[in-house]
N, C-alpha and C. Protein backbone atom coordinates (compact mmCIF):
# COMPACT_ATOMS: atom_id res chain seq x y z
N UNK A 1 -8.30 -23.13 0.51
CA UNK A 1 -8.64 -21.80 1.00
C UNK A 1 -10.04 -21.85 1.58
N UNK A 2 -10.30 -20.89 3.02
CA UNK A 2 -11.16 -21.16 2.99
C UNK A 2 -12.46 -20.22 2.33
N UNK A 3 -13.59 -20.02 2.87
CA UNK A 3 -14.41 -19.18 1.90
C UNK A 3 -14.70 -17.55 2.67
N UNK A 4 -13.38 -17.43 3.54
CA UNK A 4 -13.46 -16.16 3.99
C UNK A 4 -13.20 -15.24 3.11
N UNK A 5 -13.56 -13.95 2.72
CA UNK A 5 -12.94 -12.85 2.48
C UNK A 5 -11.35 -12.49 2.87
N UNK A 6 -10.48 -12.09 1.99
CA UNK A 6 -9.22 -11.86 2.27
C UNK A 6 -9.40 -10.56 3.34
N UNK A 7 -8.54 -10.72 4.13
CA UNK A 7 -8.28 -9.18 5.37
C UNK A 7 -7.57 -7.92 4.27
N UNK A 8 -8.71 -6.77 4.35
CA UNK A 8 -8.65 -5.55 3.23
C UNK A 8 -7.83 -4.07 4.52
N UNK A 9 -7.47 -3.75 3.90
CA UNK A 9 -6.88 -2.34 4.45
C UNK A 9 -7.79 -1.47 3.69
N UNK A 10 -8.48 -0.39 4.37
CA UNK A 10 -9.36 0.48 3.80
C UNK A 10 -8.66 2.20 3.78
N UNK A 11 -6.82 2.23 4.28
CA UNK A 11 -6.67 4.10 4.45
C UNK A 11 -5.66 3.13 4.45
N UNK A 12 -4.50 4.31 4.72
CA UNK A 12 -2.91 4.15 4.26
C UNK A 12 -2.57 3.86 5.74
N UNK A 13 -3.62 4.37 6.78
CA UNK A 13 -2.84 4.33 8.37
C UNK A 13 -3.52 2.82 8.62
N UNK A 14 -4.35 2.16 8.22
CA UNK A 14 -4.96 0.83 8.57
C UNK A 14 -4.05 -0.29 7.46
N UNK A 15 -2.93 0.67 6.41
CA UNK A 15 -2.76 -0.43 5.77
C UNK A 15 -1.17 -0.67 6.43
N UNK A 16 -0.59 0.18 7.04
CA UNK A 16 0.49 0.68 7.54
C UNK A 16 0.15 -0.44 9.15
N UNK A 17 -0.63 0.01 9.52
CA UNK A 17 -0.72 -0.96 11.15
C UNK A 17 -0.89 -2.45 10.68
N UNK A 18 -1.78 -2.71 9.61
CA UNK A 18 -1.76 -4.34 9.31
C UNK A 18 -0.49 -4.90 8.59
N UNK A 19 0.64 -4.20 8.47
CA UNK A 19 1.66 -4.68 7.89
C UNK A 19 2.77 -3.89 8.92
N UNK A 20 2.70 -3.67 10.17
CA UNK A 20 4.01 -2.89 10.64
C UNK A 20 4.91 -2.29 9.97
N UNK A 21 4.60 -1.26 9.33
CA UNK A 21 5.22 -0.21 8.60
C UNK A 21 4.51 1.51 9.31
N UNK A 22 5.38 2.15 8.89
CA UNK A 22 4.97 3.64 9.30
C UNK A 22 4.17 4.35 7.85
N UNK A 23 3.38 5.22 8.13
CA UNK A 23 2.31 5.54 7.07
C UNK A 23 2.94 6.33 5.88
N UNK A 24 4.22 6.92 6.22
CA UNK A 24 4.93 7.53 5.48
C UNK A 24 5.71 6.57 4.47
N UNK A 25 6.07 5.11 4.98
CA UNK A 25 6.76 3.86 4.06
C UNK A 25 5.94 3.76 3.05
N UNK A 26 4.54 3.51 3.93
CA UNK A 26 3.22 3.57 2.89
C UNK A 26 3.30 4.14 1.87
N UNK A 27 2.87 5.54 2.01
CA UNK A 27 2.97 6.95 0.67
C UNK A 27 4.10 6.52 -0.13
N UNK A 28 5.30 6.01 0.29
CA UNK A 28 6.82 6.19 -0.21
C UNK A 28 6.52 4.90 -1.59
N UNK A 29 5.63 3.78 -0.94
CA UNK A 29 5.51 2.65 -1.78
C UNK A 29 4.36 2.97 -2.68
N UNK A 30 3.40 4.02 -2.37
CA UNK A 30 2.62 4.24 -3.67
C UNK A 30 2.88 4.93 -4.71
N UNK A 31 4.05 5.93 -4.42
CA UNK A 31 4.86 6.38 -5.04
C UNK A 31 5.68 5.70 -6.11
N UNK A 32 6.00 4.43 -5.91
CA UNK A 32 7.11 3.56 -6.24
C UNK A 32 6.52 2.97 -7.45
N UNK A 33 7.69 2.58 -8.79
CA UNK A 33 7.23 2.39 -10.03
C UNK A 33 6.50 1.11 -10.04
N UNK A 34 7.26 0.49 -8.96
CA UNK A 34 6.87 -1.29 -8.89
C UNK A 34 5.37 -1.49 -8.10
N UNK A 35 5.11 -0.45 -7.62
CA UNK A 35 3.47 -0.58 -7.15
C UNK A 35 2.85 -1.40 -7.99
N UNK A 36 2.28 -2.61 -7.59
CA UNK A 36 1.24 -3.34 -8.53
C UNK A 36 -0.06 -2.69 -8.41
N UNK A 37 -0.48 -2.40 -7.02
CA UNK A 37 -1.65 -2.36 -6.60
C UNK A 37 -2.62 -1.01 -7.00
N UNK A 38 -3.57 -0.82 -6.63
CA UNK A 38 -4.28 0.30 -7.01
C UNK A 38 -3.63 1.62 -6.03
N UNK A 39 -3.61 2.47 -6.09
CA UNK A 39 -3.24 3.76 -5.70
C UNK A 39 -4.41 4.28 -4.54
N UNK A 40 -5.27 3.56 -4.85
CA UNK A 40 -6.60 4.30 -3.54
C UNK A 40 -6.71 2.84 -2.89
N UNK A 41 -7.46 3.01 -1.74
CA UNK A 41 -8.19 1.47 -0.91
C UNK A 41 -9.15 1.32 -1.92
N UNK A 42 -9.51 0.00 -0.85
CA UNK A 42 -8.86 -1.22 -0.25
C UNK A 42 -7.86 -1.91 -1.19
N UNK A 43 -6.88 -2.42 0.03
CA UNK A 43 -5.85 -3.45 -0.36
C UNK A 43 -6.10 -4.32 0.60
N UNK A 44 -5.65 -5.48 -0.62
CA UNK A 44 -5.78 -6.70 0.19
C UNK A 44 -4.40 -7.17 1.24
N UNK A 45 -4.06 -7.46 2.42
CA UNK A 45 -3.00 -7.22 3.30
C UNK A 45 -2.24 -8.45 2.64
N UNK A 46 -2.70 -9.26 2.50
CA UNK A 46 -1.86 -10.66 2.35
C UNK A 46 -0.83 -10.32 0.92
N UNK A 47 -1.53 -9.49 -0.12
CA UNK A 47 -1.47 -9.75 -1.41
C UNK A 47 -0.07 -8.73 -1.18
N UNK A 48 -0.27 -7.32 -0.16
CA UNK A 48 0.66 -6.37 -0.39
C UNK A 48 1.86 -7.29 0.64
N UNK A 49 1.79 -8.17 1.89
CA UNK A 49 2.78 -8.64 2.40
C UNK A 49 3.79 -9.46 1.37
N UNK A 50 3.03 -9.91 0.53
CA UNK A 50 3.95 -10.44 -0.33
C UNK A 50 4.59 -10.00 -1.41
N UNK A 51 3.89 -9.08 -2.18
CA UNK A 51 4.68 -7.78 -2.46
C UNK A 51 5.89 -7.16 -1.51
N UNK A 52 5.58 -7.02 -0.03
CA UNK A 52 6.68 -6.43 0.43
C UNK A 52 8.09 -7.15 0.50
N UNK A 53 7.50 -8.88 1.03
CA UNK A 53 9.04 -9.69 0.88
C UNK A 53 9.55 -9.85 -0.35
N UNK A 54 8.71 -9.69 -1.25
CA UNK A 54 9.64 -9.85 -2.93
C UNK A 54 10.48 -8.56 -3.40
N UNK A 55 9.91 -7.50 -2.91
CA UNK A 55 10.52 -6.01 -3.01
C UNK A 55 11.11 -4.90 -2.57
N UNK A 56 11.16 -5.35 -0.96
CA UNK A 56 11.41 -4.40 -0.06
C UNK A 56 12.92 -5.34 0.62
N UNK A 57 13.64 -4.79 0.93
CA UNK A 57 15.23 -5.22 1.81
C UNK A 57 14.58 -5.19 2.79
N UNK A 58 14.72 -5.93 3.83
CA UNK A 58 14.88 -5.87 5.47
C UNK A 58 16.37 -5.33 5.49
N UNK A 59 15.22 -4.61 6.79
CA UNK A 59 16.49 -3.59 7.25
C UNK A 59 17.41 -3.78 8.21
N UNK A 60 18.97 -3.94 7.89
CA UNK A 60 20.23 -4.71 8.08
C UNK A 60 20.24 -4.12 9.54
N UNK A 61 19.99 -2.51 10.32
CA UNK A 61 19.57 -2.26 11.39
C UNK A 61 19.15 -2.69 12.36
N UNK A 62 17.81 -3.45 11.73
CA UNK A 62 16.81 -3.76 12.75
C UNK A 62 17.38 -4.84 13.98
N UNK A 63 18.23 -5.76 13.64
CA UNK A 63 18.70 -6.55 15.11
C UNK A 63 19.51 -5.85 15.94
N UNK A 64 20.52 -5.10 15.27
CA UNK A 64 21.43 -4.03 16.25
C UNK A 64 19.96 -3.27 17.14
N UNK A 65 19.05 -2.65 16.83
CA UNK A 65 18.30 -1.83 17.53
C UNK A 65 17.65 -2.54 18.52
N UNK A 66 16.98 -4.21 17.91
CA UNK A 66 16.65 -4.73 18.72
C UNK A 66 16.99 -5.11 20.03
N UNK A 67 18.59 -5.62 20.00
CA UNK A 67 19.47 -5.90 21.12
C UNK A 67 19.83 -4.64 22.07
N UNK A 68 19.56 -3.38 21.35
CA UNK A 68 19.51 -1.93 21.99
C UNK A 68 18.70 -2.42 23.45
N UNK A 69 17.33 -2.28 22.51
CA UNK A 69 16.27 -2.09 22.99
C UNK A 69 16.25 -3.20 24.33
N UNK A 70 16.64 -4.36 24.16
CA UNK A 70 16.60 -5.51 24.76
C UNK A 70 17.40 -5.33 26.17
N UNK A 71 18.85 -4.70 25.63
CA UNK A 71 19.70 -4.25 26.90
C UNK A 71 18.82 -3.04 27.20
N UNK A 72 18.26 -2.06 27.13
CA UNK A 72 17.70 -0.87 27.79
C UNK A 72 17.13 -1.86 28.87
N UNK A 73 16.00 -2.18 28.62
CA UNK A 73 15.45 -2.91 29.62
C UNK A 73 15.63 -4.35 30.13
N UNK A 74 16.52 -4.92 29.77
CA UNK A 74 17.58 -5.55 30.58
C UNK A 74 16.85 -6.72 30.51
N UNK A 75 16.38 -7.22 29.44
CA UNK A 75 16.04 -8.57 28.87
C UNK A 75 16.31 -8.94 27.66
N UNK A 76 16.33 -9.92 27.11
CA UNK A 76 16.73 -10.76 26.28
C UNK A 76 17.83 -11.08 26.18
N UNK A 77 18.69 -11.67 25.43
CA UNK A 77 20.14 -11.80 25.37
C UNK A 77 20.94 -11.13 25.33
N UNK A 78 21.11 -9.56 25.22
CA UNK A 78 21.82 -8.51 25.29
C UNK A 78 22.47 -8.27 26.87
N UNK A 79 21.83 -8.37 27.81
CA UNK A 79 22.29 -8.63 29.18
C UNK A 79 23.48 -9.25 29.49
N UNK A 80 23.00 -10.79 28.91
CA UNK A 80 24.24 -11.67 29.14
C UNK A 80 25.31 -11.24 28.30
N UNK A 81 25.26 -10.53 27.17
CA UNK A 81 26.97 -10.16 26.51
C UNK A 81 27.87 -9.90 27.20
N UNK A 82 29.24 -10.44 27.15
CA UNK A 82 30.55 -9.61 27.54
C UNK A 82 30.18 -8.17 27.14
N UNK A 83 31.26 -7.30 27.84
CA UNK A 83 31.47 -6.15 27.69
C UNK A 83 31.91 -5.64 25.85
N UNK A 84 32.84 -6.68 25.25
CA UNK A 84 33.37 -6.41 23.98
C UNK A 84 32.43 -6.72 23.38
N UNK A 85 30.88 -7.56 23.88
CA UNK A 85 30.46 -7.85 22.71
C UNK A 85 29.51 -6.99 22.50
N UNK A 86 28.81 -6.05 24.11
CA UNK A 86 28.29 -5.13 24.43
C UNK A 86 29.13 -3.64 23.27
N UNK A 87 30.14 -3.75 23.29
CA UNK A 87 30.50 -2.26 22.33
C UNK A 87 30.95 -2.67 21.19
N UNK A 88 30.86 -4.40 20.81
CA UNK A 88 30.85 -4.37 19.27
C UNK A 88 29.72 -4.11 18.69
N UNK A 89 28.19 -4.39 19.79
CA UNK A 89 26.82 -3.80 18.82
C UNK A 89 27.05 -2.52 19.03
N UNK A 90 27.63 -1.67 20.00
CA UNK A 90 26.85 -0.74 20.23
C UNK A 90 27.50 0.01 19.12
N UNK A 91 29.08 -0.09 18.43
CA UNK A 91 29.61 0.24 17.06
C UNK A 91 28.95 0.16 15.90
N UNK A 92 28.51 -1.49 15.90
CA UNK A 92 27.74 -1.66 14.64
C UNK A 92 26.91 -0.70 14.72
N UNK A 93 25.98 0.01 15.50
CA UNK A 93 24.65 0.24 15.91
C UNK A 93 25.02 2.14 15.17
N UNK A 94 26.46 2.86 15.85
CA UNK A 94 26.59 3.85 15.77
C UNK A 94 27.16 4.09 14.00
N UNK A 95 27.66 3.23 13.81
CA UNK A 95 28.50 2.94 12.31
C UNK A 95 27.47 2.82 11.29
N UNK A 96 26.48 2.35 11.66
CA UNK A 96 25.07 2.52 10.85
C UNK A 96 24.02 3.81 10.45
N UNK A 97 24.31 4.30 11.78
CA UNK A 97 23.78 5.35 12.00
C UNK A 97 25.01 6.69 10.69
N UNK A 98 26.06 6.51 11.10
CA UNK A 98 26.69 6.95 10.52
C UNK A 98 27.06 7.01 8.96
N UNK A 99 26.68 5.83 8.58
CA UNK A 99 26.96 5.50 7.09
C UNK A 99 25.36 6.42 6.85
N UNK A 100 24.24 5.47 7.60
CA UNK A 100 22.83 6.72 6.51
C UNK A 100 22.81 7.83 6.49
N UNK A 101 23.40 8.68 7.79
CA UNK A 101 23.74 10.02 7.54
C UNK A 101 24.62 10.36 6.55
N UNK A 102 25.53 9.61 6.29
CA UNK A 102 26.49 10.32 5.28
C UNK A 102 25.57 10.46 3.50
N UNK A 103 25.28 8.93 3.43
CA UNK A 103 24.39 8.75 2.19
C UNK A 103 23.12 9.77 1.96
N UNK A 104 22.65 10.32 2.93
CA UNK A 104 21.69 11.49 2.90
C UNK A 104 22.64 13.10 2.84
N UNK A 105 23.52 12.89 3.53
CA UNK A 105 24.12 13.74 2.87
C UNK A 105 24.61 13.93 1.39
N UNK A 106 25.30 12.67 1.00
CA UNK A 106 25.16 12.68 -0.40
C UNK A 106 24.17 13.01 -1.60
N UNK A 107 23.27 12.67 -0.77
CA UNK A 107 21.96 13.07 -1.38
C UNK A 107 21.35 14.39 -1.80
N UNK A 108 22.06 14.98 -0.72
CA UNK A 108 21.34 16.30 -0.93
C UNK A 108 20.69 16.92 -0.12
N UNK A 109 20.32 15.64 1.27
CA UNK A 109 19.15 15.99 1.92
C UNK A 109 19.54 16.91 3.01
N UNK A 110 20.95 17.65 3.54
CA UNK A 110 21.52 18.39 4.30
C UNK A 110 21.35 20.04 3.81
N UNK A 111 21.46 21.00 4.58
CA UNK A 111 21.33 22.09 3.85
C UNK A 111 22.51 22.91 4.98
N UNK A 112 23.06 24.19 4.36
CA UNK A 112 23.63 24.81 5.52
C UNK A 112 22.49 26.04 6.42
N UNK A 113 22.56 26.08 7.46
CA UNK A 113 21.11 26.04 8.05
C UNK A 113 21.60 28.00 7.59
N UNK A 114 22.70 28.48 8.80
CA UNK A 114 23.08 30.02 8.19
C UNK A 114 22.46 30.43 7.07
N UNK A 115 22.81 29.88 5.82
CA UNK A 115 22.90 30.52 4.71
C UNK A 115 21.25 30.72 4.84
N UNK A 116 20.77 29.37 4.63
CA UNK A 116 19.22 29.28 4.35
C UNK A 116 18.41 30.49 5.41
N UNK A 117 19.09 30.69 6.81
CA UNK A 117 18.77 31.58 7.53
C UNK A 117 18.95 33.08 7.07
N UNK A 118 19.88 33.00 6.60
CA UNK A 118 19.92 34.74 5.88
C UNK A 118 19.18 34.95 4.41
N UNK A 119 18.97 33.76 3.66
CA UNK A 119 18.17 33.85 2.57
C UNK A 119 16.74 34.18 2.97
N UNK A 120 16.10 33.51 3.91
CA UNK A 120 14.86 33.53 4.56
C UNK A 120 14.69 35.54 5.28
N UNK A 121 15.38 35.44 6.04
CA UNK A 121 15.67 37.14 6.72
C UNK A 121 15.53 38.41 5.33
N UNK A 122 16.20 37.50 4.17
CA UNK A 122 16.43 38.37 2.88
C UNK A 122 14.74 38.97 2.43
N UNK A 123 14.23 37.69 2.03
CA UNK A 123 12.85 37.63 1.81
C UNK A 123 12.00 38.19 2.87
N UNK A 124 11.85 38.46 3.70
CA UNK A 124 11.08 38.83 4.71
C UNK A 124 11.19 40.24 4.88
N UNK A 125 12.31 40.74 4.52
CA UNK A 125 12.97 41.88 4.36
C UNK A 125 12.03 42.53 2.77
N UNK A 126 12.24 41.79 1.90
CA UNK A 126 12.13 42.27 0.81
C UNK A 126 10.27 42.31 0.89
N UNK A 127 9.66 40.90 1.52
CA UNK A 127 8.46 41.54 1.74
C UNK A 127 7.29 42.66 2.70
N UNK A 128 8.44 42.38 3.70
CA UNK A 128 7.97 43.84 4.34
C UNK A 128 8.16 44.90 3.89
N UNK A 129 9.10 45.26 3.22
CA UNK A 129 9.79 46.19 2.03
C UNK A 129 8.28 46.59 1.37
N UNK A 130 7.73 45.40 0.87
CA UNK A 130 6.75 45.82 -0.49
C UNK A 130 5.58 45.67 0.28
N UNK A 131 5.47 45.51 1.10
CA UNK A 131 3.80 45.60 1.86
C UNK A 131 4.01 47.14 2.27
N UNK A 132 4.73 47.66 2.78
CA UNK A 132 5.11 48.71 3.51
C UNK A 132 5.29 50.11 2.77
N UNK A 133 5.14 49.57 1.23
CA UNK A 133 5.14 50.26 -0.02
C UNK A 133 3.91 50.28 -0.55
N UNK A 134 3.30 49.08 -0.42
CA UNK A 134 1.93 49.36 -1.35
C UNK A 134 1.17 50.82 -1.06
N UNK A 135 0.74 51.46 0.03
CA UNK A 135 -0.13 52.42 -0.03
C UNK A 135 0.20 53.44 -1.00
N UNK A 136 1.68 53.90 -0.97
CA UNK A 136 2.45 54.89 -2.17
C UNK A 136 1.95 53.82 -3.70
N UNK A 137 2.28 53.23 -3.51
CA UNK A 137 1.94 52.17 -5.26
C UNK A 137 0.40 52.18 -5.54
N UNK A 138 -0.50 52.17 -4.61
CA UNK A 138 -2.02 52.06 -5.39
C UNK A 138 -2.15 52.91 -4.89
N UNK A 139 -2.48 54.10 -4.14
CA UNK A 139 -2.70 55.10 -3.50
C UNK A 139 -3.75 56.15 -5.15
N UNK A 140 -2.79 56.13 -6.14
CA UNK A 140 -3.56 57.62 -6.89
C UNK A 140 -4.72 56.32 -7.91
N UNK A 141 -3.97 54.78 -7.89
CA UNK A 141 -4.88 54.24 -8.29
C UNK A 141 -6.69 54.11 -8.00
N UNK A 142 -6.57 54.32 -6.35
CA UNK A 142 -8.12 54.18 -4.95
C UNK A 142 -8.63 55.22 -5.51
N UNK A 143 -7.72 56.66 -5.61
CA UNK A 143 -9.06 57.65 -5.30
C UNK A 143 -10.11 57.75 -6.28
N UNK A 144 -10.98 57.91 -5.15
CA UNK A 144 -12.53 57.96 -6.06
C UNK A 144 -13.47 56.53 -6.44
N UNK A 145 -12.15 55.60 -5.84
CA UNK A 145 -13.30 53.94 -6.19
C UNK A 145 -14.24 54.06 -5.04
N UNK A 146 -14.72 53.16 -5.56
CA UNK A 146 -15.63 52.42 -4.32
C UNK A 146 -14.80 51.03 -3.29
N UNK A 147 -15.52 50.82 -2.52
CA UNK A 147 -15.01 49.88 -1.74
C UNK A 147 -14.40 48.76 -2.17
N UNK A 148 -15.26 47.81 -2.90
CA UNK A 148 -15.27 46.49 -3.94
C UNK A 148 -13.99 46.79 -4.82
N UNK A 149 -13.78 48.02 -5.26
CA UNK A 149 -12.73 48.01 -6.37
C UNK A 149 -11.20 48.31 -5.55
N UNK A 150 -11.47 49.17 -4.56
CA UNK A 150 -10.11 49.31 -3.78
C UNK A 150 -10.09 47.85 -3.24
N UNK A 151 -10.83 47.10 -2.35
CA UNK A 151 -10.66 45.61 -1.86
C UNK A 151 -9.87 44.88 -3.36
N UNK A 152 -10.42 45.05 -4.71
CA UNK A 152 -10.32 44.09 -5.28
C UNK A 152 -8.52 44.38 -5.64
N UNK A 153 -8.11 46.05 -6.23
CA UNK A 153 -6.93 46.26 -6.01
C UNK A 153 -5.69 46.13 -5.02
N UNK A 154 -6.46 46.09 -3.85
CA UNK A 154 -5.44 45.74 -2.82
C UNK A 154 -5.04 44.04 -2.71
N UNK A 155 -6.04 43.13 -2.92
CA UNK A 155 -6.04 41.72 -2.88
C UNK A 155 -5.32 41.72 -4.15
N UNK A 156 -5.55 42.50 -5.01
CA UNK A 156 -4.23 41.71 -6.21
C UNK A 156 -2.92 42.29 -5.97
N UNK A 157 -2.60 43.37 -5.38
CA UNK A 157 -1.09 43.77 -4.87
C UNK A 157 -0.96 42.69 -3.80
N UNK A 158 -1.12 42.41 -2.63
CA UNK A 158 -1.37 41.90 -1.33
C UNK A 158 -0.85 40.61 -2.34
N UNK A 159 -1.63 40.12 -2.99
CA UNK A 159 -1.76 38.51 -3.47
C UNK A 159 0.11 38.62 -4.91
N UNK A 160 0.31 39.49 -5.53
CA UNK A 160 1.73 39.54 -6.33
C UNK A 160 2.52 39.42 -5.30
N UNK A 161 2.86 40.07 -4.30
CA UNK A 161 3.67 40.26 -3.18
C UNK A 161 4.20 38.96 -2.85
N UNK A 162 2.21 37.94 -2.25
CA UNK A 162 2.92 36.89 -1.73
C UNK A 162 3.20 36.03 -2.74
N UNK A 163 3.04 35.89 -4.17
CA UNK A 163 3.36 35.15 -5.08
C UNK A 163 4.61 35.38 -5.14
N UNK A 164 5.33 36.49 -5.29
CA UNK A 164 6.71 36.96 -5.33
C UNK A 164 7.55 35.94 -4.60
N UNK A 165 7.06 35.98 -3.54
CA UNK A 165 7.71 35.69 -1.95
C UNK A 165 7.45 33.93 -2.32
N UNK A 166 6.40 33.16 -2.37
CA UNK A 166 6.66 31.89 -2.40
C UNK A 166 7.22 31.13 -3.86
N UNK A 167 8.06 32.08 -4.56
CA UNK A 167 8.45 31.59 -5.60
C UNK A 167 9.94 31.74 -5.44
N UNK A 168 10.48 32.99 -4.70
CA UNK A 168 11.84 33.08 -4.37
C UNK A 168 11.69 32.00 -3.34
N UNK A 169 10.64 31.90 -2.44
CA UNK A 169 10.65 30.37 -1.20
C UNK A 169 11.20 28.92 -1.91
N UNK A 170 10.79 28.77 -3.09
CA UNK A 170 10.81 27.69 -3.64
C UNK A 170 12.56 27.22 -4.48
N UNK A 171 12.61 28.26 -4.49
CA UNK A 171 13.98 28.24 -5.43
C UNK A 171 15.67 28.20 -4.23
């Protein structure tokens, strides 16, 4: 070895470009139980590349996309394919696509957009409802405060309202 310093990643977007990954893979792997490494910078690049080939799958994708990419612009070996061999990637390519959508669907990660659309309309409803109410609700509470105390009453109605609202958001 020699007596250089190992090459350090100092942020998640410098550790993400020195390992061709997206910054979000990043977060996803600090997240992850098998993280060896420290949770904040610096990382050392070499130490996490090898972490990545011991832990991470290459992704069965990546040559179908490549040969995509290759025929788009009409280089590399994708050119020369027959036609059958041209729509056996371009199957593999769609059949892939198809299987991770389904598995995210399994997941959970689909929603029906309608419903969520009329749940959302519900709430918006219900908080214009109660903003549109407060003056009748603190109204005999104000008279006679001062400024500071009506501000401070209205910021705690104003502030239940939206607590209301981002807790039915959440659920």
């Amino acid at each position: 070895m020699s007596g250089r310093p190992p090459i350090q990643a100092k942020s998640i977007r410098d550790l993400a470009r020195k390992v061709g990954r997206s910054e979000s893979a990043v977060r996803k792997w600090l997240r992850r139980g098998n993280w060896p490494f420290s949770l904040s910078p610096p990382w050392v690049v070499r130490d996490v590349k090898a972490w990545m080939r011991i832990h991470l799958s290459p992704d069965p994708a990546k040559a179908y996309r490549d040969r995509a990419a290759a025929a788009e612009a009409g280089t590399g070996e994708f050119h020369r394919l027959s036609t059958d061999q041209r729509a056996s990637v371009a199957y593999k390519m769609e059949r892939t696509l198809w299987v991770r959508q389904r598995r995210e669907h399994e997941a959970g990660k689909f929603h029906d957009t309608e419903k969520c659309r009329q749940r959302r309309l519900r709430q918006i409803h219900a908080v214009k409802s109660a903003l549109l109410a407060l003056p009748r609700s603190v109204a005999r509470r104000l008279v006679g405060c001062k400024a500071r105390e009506i501000e401070r009453v209205l910021t705690e109605a104003v502030t239940g309202i939206c607590e209301e609202f981002a807790s039915d958001a959440s659920s």
